[in-house]
C-alpha atoms as a PDB file:
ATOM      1  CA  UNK A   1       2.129  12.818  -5.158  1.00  0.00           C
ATOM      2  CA  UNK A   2       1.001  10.088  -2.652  1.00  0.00           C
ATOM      3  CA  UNK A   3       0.159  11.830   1.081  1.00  0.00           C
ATOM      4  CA  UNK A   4       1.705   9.313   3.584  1.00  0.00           C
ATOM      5  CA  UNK A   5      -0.078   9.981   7.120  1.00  0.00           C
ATOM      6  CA  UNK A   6       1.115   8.493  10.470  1.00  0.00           C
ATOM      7  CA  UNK A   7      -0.532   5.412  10.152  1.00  0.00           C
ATOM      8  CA  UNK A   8       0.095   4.674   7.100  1.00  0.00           C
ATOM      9  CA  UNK A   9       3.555   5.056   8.198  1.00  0.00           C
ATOM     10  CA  UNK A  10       3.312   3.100  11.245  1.00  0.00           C
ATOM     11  CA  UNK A  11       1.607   0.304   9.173  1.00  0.00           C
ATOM     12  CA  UNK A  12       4.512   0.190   6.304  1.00  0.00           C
ATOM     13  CA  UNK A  13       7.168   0.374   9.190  1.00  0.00           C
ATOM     14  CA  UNK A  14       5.309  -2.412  10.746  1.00  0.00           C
ATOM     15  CA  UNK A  15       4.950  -4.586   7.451  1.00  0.00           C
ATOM     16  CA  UNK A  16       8.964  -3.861   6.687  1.00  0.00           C
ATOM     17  CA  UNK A  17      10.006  -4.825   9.745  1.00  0.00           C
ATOM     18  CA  UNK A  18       7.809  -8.026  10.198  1.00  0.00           C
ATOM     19  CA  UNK A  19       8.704  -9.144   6.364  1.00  0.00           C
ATOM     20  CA  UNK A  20       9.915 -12.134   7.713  1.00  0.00           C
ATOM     21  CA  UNK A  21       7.400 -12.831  10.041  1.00  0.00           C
ATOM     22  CA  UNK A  22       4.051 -11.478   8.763  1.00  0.00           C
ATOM     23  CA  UNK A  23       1.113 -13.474   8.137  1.00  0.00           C
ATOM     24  CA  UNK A  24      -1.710 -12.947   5.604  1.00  0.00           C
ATOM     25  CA  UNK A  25      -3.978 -11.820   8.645  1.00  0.00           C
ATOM     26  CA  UNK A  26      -1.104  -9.434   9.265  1.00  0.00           C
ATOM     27  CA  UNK A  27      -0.832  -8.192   5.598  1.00  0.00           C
ATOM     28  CA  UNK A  28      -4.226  -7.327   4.638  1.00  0.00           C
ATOM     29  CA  UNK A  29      -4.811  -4.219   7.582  1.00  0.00           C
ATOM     30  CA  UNK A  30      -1.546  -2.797   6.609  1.00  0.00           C
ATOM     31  CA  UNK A  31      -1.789  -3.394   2.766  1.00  0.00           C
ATOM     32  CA  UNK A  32      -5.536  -1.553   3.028  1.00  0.00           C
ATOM     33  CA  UNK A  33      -4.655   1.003   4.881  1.00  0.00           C
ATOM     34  CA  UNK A  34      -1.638   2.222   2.270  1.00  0.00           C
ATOM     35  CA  UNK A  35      -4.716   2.115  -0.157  1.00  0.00           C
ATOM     36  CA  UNK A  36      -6.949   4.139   1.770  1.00  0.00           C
ATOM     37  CA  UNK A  37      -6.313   7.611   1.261  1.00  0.00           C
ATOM     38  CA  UNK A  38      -6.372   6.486  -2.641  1.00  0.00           C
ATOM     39  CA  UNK A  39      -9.329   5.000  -2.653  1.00  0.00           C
ATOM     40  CA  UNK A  40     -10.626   8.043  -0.937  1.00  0.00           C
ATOM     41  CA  UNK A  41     -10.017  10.595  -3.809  1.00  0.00           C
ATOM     42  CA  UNK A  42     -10.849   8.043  -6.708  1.00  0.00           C
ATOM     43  CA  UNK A  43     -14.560   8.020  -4.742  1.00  0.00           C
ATOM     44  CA  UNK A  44     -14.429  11.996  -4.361  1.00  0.00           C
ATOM     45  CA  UNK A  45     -14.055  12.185  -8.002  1.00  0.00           C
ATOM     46  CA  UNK A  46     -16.814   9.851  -8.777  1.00  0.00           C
ATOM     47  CA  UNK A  47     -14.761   6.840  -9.910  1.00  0.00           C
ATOM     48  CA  UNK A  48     -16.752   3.924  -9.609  1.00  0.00           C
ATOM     49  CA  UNK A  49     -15.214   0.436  -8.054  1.00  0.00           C
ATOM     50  CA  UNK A  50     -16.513  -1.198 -11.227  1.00  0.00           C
ATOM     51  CA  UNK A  51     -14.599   1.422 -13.280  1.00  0.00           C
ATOM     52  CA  UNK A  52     -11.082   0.066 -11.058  1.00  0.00           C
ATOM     53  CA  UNK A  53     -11.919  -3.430 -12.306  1.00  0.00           C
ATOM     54  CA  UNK A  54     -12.808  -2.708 -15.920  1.00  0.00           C
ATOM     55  CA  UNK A  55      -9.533  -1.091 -15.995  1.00  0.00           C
ATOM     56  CA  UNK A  56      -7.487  -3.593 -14.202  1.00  0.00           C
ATOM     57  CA  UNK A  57      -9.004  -6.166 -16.732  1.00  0.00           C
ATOM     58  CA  UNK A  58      -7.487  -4.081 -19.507  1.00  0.00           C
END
């Protein structure tokens, strides 16, 4: 189960309620920040960011 902190709140309020409006430069803070806390466990397990991509490419 995904743990959604405050600003990870604040960004997805922010991106929902800009939809219309949001720019790429706008999109990218928000969109990494919902990955953070992912990436963050991956890494404390020892996956690798070249393991991610060999996966994705599967």
């Amino acid at each position: 189960m995904a743990m959604w902190h405050g600003d990870n709140i604040r960004l997805l309020t922010l991106f929902l309620t800009r939809l219309s409006m949001i720019s790429i430069y706008q999109l990218k803070p928000a969109f990494q920040g919902l990955l953070r806390p992912l990436v963050r466990r991956l890494a404390a397990v020892g996956v690798t960011a070249n393991a991610v991509t060999i996966l994705a490419m599967m």
